[in-house]
Protein backbone atom coordinates (compact mmCIF):
# COMPACT_ATOMS: atom_id res chain seq x y z
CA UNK A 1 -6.62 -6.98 6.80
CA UNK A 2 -4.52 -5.22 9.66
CA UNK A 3 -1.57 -4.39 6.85
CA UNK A 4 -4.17 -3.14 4.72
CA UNK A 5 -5.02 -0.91 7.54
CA UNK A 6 -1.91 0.28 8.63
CA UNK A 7 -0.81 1.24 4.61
CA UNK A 8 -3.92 3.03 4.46
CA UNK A 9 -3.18 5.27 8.04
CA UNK A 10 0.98 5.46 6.83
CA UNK A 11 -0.39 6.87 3.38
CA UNK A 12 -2.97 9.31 4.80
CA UNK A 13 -0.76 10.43 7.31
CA UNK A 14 2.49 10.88 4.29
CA UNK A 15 0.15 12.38 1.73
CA UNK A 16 -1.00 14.82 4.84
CA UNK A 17 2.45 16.11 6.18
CA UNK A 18 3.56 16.57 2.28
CA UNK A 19 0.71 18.56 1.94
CA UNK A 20 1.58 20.81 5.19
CA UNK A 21 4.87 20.66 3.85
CA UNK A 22 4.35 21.86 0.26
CA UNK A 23 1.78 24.88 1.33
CA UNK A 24 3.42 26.02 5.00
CA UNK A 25 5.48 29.09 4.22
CA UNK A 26 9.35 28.45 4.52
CA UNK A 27 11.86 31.21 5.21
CA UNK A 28 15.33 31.04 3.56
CA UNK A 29 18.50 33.59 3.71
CA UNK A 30 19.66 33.92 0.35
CA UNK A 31 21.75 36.81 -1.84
CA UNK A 32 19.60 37.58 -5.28
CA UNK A 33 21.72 37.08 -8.21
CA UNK A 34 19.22 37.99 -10.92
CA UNK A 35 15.78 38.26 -11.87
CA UNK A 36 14.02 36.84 -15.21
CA UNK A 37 11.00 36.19 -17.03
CA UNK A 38 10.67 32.95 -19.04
CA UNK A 39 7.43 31.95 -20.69
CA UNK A 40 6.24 28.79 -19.26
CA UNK A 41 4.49 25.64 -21.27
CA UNK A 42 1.66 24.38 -18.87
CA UNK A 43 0.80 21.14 -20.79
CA UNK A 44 3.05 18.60 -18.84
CA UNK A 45 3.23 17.17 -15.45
CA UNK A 46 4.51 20.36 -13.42
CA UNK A 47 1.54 22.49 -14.13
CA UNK A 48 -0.12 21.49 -11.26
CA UNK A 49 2.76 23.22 -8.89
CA UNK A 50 1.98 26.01 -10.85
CA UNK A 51 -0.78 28.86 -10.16
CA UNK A 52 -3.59 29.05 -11.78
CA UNK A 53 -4.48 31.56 -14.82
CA UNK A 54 -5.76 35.03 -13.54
CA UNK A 55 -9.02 35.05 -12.43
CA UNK A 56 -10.00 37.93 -15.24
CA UNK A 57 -9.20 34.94 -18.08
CA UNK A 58 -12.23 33.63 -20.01
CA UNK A 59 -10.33 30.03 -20.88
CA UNK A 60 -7.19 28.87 -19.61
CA UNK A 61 -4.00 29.97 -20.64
CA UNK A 62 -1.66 26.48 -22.19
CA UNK A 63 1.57 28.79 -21.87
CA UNK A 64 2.58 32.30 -19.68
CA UNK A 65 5.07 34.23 -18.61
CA UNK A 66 6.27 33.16 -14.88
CA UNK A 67 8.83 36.00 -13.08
CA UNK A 68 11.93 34.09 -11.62
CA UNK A 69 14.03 34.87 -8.57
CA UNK A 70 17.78 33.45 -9.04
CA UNK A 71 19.83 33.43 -5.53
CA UNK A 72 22.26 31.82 -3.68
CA UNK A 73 21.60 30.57 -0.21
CA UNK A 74 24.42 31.16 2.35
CA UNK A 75 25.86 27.66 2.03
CA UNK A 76 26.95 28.47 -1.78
CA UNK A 77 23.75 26.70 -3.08
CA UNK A 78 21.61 28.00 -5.76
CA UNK A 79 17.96 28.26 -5.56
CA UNK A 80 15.52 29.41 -7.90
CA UNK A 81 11.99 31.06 -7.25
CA UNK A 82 9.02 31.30 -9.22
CA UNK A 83 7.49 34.58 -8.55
CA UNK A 84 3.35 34.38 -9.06
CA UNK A 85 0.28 35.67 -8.02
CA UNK A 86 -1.72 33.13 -5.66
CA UNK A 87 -5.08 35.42 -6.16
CA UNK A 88 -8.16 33.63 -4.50
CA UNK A 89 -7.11 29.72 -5.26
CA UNK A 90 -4.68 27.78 -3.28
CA UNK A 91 -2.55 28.12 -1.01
CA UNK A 92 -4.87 30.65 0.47
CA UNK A 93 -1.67 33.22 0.67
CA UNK A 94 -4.13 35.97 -0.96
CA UNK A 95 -1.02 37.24 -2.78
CA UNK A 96 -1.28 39.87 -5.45
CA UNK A 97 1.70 41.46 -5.77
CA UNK A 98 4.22 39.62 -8.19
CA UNK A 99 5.14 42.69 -10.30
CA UNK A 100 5.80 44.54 -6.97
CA UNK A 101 8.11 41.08 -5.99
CA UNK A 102 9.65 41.10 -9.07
CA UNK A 103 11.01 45.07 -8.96
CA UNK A 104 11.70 44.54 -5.48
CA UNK A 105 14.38 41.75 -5.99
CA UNK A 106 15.28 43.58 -8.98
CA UNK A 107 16.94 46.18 -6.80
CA UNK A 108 17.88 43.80 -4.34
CA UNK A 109 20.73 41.92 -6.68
CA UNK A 110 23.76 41.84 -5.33
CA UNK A 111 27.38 40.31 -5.50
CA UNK A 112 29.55 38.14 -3.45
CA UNK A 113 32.23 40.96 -2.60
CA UNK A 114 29.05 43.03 -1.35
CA UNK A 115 26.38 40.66 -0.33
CA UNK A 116 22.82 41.72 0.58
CA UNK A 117 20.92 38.87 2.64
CA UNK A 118 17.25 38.59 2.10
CA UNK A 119 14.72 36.66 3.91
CA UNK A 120 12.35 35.11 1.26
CA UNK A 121 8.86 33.61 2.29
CA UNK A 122 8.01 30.91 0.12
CA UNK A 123 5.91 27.80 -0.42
CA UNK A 124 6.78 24.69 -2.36
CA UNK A 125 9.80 22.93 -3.49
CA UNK A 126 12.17 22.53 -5.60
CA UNK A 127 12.22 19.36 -8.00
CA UNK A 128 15.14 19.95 -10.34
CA UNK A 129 13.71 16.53 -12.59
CA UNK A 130 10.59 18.19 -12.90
CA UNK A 131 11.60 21.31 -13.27
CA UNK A 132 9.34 22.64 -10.37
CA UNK A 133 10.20 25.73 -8.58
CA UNK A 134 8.63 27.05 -4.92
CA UNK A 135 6.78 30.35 -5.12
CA UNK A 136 8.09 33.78 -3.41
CA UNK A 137 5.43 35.31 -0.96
CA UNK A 138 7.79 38.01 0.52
CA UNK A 139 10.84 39.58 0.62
CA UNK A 140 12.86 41.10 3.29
CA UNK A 141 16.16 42.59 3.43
CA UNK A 142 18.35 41.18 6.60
CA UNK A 143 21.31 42.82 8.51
CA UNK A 144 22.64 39.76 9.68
CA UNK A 145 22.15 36.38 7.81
CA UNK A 146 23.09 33.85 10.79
CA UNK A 147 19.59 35.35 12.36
CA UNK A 148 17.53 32.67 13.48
CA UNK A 149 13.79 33.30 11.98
CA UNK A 150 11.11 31.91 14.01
CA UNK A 151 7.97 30.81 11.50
CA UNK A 152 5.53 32.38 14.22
CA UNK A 153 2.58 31.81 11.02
CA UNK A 154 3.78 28.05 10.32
CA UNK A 155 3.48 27.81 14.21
CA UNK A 156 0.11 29.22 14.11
CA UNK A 157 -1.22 27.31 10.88
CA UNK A 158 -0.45 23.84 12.61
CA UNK A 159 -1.51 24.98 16.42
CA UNK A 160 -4.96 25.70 14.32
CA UNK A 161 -5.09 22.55 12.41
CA UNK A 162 -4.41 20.53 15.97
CA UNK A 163 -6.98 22.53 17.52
CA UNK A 164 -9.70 21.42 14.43
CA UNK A 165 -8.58 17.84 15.14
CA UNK A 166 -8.68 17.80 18.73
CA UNK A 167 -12.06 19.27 18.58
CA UNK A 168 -13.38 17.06 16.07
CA UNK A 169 -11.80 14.07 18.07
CA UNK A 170 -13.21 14.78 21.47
CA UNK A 171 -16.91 15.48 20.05
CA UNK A 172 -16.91 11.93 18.23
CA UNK A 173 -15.81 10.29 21.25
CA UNK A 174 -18.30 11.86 22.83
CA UNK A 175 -21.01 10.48 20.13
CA UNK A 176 -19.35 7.49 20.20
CA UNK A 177 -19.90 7.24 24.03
CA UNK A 178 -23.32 8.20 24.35
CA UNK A 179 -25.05 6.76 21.11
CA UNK A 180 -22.76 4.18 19.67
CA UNK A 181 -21.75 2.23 22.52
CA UNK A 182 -25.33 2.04 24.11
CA UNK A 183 -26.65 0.16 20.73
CA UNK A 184 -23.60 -2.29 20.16
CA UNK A 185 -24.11 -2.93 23.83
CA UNK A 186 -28.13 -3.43 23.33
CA UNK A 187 -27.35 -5.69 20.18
CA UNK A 188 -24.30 -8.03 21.39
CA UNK A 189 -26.92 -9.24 24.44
C-alpha cells in the first residue's frame, strides 16, 4: 500500500509541475525569419494544445487558420510559434491581439547579416512528433541578445500559488489539531 502511495504523490506532483510548466510564460531571444498562416485540422490528438474557437462561434470550428511565427534562437536552432488568441479560456493570458502579433513580427523579419533580436513571451512547447507548437503572448524588440530576462510574472505566479498552499496547509493543521485529534484521541481510549 505505501508504493501505491508514493506513485500516487510522484504522479500528482509530475502532472502538477508539467502543468506550471506548459502555462508559465517563457521568454526566448530569437531572430524572426518569416511569418505564415496555415489552416489547421483540429480532429487529432494536438487539438487540445490548441485554443479554443472564438467565443462569437455558434458550434465549433473542426479546421482554422492558426498565424505562425518562424525564428531562429541565438544558438542556430529553429523554433516555431503558433500565434492565437487566448480570449477568456485557458491559460488565463486574456490575450486578444493575434492580428496585431502577427503584423508586428511581420515587420520584425530579419536576416543573419543584419539580425534583429526579439524577446518572445510564450506558453507551451514544442513537440515536433505531434506537431504541437507554444503560443506567442508578446513581442519585444532587444538591443542586446546576451541580456539576461528575469520572468518577474513566472516569479509572481508561483510565489502566489505557494502562498494558496501554505495557507490552505496551515488552516488544516489547524482543524486537524483542534477537531480531529481530540476525537481519534476520545475513540482510541
Amino acid at each position: 500500500m505505501i508504493y501505491v502511495k508514493w506513485a500516487l504523490r510522484i504522479l500528482f506532483w509530475v502532472v502538477a509541475v508539467g502543468l506550471l510548466h506548459y502555462t508559465l510564460p517563457q521568454t526566448d531571444m530569437v531572430r524572426i525569419t518569416d511569418t505564415n498562416t496555415k489552416r489547421i485540422d483540429f480532429t487529432g490528438f494536438n487539438a487540445m494544445f490548441y485554443s479554443s474557437p472564438s467565443s462569437r462561434s455558434a458550434e465549433k470550428l473542426q479546421t482554422r487558420d492558426i498565424y505562425f511565427i518562424h525564428g531562429i534562437r541565438r544558438n542556430g536552432r529553429p523554433i516555431v510559434y503558433r500565434n492565437e488568441d487566448t480570449g477568456w479560456g485557458w491559460p488565463p493570458y486574456f490575450k486578444f491581439d493575434t492580428a496585431d502579433l502577427y503584423t508586428r513580427a511581420g515587420d520584425l523579419i530579419s536576416d543573419a547579416e543584419d539580425p534583429k533580436w526579439v524577446a518572445v513571451r510564450h506558453y507551451g512547447w514544442r513537440i515536433r512528433i505531434l506537431s504541437v507548437f507554444p503560443n506567442a503572448t508578446s513581442l519585444r524588440l532587444v538591443d542586446n541578445p546576451d541580456k539576461l530576462i528575469v520572468p518577474w510574472l513566472s516569479m509572481l505566479i508561483l510565489a502566489g500559488i505557494v502562498a494558496v498552499y501554505w495557507m490552505i496547509r496551515v488552516r488544516w493543521m489547524r482543524f486537524r489539531k483542534n477537531r480531529i485529534d481530540p476525537l481519534l484521541d476520545k475513540w482510541t481510549r
